[in-house]
C-alpha atoms as a PDB file:
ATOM      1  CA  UNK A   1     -25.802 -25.544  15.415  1.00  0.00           C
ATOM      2  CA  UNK A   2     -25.957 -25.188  11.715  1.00  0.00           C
ATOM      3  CA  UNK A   3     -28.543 -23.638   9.963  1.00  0.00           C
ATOM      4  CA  UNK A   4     -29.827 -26.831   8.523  1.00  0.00           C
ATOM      5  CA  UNK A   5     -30.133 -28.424  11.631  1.00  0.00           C
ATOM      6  CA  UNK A   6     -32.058 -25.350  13.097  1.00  0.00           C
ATOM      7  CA  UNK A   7     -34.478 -24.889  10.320  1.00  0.00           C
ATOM      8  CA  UNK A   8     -35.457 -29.064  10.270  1.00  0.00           C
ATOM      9  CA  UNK A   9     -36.049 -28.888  14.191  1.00  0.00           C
ATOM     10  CA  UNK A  10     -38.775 -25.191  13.132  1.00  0.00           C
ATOM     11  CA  UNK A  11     -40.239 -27.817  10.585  1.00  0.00           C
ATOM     12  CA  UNK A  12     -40.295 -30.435  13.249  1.00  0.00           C
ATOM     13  CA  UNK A  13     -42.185 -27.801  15.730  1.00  0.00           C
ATOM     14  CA  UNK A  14     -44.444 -26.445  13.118  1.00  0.00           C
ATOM     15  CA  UNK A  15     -45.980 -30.251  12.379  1.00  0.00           C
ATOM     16  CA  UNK A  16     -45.817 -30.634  15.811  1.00  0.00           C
ATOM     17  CA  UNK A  17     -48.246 -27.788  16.067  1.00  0.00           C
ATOM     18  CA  UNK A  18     -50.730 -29.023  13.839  1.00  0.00           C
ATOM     19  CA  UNK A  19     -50.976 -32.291  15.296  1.00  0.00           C
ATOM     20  CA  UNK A  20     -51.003 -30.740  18.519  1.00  0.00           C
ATOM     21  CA  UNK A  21     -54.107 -29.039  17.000  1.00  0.00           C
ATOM     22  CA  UNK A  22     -55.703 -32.619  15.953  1.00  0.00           C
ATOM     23  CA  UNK A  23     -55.434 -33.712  19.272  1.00  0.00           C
ATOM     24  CA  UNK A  24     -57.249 -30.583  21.006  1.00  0.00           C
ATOM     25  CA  UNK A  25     -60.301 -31.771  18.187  1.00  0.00           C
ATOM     26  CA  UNK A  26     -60.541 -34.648  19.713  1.00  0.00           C
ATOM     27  CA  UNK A  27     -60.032 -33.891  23.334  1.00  0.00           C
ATOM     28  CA  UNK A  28     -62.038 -30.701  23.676  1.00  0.00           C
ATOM     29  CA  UNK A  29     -66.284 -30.717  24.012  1.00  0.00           C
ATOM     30  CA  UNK A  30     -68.129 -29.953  21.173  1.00  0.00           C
ATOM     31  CA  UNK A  31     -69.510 -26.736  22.076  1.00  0.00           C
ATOM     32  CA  UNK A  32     -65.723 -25.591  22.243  1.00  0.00           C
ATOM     33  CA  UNK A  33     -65.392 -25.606  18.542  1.00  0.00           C
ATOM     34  CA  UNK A  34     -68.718 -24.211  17.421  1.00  0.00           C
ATOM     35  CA  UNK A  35     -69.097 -21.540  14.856  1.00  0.00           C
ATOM     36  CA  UNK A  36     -68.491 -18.904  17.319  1.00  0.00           C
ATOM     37  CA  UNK A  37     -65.255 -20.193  18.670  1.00  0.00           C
ATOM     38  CA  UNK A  38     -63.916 -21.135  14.797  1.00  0.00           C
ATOM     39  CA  UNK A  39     -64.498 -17.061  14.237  1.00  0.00           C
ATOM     40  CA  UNK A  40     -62.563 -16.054  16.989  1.00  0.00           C
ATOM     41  CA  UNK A  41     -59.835 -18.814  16.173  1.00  0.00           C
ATOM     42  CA  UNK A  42     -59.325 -18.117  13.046  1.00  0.00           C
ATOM     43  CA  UNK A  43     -59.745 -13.999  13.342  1.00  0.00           C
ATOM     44  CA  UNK A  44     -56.764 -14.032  15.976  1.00  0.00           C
ATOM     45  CA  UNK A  45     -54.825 -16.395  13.388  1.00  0.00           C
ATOM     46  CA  UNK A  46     -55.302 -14.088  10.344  1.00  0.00           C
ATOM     47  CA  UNK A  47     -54.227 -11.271  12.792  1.00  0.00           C
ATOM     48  CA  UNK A  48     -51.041 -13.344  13.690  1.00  0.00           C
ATOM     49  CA  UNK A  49     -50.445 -14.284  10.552  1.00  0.00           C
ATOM     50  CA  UNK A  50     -50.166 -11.023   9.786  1.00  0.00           C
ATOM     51  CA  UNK A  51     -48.032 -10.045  12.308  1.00  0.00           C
ATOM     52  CA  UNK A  52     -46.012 -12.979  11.414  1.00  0.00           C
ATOM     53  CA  UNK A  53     -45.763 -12.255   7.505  1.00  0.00           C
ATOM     54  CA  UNK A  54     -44.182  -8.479   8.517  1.00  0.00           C
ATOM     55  CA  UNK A  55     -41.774  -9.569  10.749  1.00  0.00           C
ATOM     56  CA  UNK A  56     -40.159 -12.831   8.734  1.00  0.00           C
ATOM     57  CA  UNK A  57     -39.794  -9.976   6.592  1.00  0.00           C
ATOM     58  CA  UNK A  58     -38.032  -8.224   7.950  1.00  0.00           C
ATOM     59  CA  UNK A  59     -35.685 -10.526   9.140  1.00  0.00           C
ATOM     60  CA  UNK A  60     -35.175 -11.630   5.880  1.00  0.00           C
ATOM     61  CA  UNK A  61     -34.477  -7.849   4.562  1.00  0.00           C
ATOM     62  CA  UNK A  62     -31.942  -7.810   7.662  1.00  0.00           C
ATOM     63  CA  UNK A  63     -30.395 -10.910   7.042  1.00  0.00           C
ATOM     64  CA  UNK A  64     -29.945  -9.792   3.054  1.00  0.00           C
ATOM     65  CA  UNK A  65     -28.523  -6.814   3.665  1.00  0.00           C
ATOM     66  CA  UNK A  66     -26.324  -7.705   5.860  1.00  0.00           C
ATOM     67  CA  UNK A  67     -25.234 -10.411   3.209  1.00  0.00           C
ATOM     68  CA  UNK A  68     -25.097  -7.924   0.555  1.00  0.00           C
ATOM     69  CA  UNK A  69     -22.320  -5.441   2.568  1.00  0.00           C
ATOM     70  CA  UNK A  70     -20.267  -8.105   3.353  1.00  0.00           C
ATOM     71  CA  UNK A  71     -20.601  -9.255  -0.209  1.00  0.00           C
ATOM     72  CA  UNK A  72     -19.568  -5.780  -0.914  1.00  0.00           C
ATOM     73  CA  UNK A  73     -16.940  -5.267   1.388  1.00  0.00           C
ATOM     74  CA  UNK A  74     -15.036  -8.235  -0.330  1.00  0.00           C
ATOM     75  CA  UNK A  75     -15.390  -6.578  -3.562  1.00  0.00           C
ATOM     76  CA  UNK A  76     -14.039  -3.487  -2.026  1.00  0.00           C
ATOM     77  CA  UNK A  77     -11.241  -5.812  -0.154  1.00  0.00           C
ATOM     78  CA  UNK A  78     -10.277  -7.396  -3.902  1.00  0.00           C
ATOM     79  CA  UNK A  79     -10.352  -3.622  -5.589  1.00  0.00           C
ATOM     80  CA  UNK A  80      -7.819  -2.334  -2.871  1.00  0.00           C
ATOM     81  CA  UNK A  81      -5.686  -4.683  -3.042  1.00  0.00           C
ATOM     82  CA  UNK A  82      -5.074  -4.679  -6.958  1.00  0.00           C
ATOM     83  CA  UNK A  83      -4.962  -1.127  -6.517  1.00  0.00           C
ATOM     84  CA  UNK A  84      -2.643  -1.476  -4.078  1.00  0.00           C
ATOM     85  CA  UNK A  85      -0.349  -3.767  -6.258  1.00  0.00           C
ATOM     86  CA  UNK A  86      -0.204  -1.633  -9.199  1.00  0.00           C
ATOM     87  CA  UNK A  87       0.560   1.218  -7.219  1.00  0.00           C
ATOM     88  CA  UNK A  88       3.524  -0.911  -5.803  1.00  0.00           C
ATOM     89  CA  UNK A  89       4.664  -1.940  -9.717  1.00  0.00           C
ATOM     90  CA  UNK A  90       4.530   2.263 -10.869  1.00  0.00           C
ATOM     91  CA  UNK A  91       6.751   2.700  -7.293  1.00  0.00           C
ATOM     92  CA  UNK A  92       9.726   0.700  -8.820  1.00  0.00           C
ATOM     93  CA  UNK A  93      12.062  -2.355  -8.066  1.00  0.00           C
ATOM     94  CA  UNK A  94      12.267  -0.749  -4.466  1.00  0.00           C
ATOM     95  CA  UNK A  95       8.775  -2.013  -3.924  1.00  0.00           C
ATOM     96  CA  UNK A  96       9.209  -5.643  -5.175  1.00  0.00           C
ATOM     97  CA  UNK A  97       9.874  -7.124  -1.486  1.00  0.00           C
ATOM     98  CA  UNK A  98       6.554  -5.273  -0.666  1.00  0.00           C
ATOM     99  CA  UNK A  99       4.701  -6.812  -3.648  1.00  0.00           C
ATOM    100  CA  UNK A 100       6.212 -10.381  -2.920  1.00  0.00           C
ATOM    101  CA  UNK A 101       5.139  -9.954   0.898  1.00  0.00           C
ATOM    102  CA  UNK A 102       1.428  -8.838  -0.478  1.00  0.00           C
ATOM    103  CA  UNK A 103       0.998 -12.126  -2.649  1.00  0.00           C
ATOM    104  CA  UNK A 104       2.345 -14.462   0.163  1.00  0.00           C
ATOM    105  CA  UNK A 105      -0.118 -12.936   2.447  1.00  0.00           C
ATOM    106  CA  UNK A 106      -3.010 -12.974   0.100  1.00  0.00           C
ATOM    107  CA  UNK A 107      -3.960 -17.073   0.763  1.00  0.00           C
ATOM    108  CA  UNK A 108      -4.051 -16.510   4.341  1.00  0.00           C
ATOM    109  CA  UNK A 109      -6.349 -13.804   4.210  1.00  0.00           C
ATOM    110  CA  UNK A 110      -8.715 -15.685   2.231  1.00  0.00           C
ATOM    111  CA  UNK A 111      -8.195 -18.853   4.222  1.00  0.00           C
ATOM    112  CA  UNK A 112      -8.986 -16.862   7.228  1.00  0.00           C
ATOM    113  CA  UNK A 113     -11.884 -14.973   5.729  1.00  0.00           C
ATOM    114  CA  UNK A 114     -13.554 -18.258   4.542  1.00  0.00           C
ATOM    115  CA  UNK A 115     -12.052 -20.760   7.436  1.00  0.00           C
ATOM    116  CA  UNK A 116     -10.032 -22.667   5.245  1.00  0.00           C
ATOM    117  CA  UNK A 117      -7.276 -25.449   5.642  1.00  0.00           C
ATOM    118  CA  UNK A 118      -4.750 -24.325   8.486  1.00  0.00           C
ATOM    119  CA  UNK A 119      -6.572 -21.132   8.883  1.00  0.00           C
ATOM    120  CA  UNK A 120      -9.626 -22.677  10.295  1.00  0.00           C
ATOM    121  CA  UNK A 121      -8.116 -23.502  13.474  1.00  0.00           C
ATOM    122  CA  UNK A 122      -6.386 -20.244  13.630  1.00  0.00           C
ATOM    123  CA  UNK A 123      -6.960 -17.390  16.416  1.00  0.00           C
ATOM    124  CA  UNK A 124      -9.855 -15.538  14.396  1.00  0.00           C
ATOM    125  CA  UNK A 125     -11.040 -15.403  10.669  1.00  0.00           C
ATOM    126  CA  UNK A 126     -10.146 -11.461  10.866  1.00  0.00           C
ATOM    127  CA  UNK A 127      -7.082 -11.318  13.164  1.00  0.00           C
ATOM    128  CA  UNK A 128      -3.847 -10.038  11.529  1.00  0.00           C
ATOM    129  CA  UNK A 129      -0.958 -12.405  10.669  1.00  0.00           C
ATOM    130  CA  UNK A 130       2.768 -12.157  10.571  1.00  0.00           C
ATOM    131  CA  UNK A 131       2.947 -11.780   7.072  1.00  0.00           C
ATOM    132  CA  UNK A 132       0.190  -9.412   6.702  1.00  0.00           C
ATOM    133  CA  UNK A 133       1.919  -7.339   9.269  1.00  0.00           C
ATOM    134  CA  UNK A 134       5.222  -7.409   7.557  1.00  0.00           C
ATOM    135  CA  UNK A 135       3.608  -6.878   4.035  1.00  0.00           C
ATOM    136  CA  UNK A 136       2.182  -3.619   5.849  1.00  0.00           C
ATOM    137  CA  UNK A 137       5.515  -2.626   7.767  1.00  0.00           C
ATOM    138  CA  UNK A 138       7.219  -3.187   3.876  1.00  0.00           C
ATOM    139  CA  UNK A 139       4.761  -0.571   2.309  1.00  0.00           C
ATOM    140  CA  UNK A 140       5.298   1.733   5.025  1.00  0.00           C
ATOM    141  CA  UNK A 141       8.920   1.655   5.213  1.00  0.00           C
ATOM    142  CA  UNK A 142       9.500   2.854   1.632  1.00  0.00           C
ATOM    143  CA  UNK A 143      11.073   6.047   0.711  1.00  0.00           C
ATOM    144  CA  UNK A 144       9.743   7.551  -1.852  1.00  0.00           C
ATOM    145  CA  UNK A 145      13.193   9.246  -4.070  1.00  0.00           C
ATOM    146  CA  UNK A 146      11.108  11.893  -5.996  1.00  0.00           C
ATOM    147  CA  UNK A 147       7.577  13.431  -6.617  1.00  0.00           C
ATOM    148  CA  UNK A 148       5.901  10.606  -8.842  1.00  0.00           C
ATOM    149  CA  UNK A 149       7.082   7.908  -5.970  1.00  0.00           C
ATOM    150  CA  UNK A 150       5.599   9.810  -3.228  1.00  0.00           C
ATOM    151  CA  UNK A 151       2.625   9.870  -5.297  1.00  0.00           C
ATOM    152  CA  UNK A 152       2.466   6.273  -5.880  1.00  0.00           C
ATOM    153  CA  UNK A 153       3.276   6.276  -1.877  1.00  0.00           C
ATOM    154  CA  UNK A 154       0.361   7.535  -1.120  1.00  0.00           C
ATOM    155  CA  UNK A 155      -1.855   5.621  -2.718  1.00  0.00           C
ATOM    156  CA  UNK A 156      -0.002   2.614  -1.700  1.00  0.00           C
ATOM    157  CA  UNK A 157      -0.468   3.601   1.712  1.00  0.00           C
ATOM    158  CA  UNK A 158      -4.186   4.815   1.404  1.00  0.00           C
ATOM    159  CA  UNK A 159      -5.029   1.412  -0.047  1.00  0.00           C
ATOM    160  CA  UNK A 160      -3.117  -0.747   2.252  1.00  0.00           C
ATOM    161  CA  UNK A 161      -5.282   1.478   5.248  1.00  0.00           C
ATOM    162  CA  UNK A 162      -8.301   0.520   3.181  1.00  0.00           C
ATOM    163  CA  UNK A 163      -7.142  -2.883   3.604  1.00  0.00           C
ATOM    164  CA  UNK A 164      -6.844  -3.001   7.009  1.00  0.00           C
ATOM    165  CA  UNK A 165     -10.399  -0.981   7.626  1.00  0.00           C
ATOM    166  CA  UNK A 166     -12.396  -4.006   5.250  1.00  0.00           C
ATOM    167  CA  UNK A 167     -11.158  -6.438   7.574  1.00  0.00           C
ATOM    168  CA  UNK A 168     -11.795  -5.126  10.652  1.00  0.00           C
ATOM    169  CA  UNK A 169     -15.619  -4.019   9.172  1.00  0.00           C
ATOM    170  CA  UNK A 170     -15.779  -8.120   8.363  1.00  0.00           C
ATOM    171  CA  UNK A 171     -15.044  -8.737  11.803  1.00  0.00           C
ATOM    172  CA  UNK A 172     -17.736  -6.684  12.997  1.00  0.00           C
ATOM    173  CA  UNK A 173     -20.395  -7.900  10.514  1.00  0.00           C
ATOM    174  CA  UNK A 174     -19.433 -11.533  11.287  1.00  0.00           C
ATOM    175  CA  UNK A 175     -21.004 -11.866  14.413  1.00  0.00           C
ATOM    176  CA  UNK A 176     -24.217 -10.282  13.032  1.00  0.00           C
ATOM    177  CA  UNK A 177     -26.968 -12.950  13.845  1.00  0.00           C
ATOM    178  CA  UNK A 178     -30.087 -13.560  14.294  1.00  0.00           C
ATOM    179  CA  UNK A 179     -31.941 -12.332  17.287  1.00  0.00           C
ATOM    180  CA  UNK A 180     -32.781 -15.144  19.586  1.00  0.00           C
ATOM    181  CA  UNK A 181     -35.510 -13.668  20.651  1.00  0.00           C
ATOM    182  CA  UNK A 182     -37.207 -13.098  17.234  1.00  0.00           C
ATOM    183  CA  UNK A 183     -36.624 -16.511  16.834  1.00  0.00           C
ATOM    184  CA  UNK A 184     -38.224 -18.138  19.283  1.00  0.00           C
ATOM    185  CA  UNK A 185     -41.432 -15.837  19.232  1.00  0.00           C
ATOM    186  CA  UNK A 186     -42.035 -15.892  15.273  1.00  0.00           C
ATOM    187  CA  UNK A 187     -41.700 -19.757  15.467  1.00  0.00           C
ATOM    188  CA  UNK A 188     -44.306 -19.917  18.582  1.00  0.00           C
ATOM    189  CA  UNK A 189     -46.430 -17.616  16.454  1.00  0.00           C
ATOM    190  CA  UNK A 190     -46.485 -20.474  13.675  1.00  0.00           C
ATOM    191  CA  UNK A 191     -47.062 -22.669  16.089  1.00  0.00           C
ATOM    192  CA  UNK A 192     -50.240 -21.146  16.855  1.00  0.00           C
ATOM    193  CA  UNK A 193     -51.213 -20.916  13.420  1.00  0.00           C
ATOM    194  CA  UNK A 194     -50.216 -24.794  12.650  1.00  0.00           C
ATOM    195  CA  UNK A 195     -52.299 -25.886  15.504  1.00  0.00           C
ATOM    196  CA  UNK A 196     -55.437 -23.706  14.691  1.00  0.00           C
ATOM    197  CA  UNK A 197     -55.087 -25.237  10.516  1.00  0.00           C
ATOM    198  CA  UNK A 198     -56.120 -29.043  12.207  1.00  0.00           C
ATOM    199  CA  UNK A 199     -58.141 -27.907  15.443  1.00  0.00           C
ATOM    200  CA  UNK A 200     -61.888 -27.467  13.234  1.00  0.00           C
ATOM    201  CA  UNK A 201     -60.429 -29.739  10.471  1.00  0.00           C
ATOM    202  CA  UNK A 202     -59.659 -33.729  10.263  1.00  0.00           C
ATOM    203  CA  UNK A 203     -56.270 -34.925   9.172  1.00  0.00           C
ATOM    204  CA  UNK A 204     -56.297 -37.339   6.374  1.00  0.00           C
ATOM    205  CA  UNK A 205     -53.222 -38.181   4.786  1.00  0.00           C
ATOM    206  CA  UNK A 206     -53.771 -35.918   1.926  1.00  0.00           C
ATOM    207  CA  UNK A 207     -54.058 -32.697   4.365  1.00  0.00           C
ATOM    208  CA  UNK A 208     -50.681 -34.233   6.768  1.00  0.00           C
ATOM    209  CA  UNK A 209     -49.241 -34.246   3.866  1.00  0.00           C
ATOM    210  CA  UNK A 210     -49.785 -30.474   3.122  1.00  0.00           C
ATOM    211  CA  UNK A 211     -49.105 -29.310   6.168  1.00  0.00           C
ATOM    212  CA  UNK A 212     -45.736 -31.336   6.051  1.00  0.00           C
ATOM    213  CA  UNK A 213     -44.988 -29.022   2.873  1.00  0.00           C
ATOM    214  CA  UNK A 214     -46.208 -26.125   4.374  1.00  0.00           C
ATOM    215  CA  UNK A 215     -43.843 -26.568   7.189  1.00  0.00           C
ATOM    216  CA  UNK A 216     -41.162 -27.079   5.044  1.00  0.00           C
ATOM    217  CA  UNK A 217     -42.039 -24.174   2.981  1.00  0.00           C
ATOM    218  CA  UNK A 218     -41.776 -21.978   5.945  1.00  0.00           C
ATOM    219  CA  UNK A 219     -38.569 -23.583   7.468  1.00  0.00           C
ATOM    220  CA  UNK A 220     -36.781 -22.804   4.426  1.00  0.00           C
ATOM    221  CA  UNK A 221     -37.437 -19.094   5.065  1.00  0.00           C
ATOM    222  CA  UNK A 222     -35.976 -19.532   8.518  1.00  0.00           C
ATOM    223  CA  UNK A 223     -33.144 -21.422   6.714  1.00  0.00           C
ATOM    224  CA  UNK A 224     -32.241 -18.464   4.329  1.00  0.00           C
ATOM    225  CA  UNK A 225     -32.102 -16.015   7.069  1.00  0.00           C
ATOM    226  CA  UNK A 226     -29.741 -18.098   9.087  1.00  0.00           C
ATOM    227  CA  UNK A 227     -27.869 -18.790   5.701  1.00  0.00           C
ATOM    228  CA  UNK A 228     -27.117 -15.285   4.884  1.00  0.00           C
ATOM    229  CA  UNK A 229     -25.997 -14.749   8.364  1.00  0.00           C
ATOM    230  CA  UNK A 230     -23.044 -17.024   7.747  1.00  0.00           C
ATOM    231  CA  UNK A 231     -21.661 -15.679   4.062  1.00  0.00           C
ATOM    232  CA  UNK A 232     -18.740 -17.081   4.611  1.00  0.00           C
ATOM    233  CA  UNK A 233     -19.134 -21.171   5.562  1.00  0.00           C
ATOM    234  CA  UNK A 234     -22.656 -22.051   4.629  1.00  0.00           C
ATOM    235  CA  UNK A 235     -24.248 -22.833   1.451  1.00  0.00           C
ATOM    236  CA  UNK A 236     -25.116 -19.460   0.199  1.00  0.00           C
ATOM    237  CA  UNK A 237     -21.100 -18.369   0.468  1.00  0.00           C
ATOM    238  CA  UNK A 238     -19.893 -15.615  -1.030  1.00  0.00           C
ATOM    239  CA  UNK A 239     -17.316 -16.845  -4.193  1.00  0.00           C
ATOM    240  CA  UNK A 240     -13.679 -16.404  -2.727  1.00  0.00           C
ATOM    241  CA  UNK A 241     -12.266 -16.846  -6.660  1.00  0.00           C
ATOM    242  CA  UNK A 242     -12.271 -13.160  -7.263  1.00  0.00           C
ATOM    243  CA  UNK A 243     -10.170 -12.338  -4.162  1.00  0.00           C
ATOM    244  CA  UNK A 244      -8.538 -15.382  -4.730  1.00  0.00           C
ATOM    245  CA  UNK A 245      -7.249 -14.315  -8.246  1.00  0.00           C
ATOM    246  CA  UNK A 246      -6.998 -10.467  -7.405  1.00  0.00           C
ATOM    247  CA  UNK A 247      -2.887 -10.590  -7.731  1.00  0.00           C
ATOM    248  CA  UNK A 248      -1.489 -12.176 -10.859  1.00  0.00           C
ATOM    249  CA  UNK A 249       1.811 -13.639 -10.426  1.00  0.00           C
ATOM    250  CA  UNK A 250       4.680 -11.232 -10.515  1.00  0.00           C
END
């Protein structure tokens, strides 16, 4: 489910809870919503609104710092491989299949990465192809003829490893998500809170309204979470043009 979808149904639940609240009002006795039961209401709210406020932050520090290394891994990913290009052009000519075989695996990668065209439909966003393991079996398979080409080796080698590490770190942070769990109990926590804004309060169309923005207002916080989980095919993506443009054309 996307995150759209998810955060419109915690908006749904949320006004939900306030009219649920509007109809206890009316349902319960009188002497159930005197003075003495609004302090205790709304003293456990503020205390679970606390609670609340410190864990949807939380969640959203996890969720943005888990965007942010992936964000930086791709960097990384678009630094190696430039670095591992150039190293290939100081090699020589004997490197040029091994530069050709880089470039032709390059729009896979991305299409992987970000689940594009054929790729989509493709084993994994992170597994390795046949041309990315030829382009790796080419770097390894040269011979370097003198000191300044085992040099240039080297580094050829270190970055193609560094390659190979980024991708397999994306892999793990993909399946990152949100805890279900965290979830369900912060949105029954607003729920709580929704229903205790109408239960000592009347709805009129001016207050619906308000809680209809306030519910939207907090869905979009559960929408930016689930956003930044998914860096790759939601909204929030991370820009593929860098990587995209890493290798110029030989």
């Amino acid at each position: 489910m996307s995150a759209l979808a998810i955060s419109l149904i915690i908006c749904a639940l949320l006004v939900g809870g306030a009219l649920t609240g509007a109809l206890l009002r009316r349902v319960l006795p009188d002497h159930h919503l005197d003075t003495h039961a609004k302090d205790i209401v709304r003293l456990g709210c503020a205390l679970i609104a606390t609670i609340s406020g410190l864990v949807l932050g939380l969640l959203i520090n996890a969720a943005k710092t888990t965007y942010d290394s992936q964000r930086d891994e791709i960097r990384q990913l678009a630094t190696n491989i430039t670095l591992l290009d150039h190293m290939l052009e100081l090699y020589g000519s004997e490197a040029t299949t091994a530069r050709h075989l880089v470039r032709e695996a390059m729009p896979t990668l991305v299409d992987r990465i970000w689940m594009d065209g054929p790729a989509k439909s493709a084993d994994g966003p992170f597994t390795s192809t046949t041309i990315g393991r030829a382009a790796f079996h080419a770097v390894q398979s040269l011979t370097p003829g003198n000191e300044p080409q085992r040099q240039y080796y080297r580094q050829a080698l270190l970055a193609a490893n560094q390659i190979l590490q980024a991708r397999l770190i994306l892999f793990e942070q993909s399946t990152i998500r949100m805890p279900l769990p965290f979830l369900i109990v912060l949105v029954f926590w607003l729920c709580i809170l929704f229903a205790s804004f109408s239960l000592f309060s009347p709805l009129n169309p001016t207050a619906l309204g308000a809680l209809v923005l306030i519910a939207l207002s907090a869905s979009g916080a559960f929408f930016l979470i689930l956003e930044m989980y998914q860096p790759f095919t939601g909204l929030m993506q991370i820009d593929s043009t860098p990587l995209r443009l890493a290798l110029a054309p030989l």
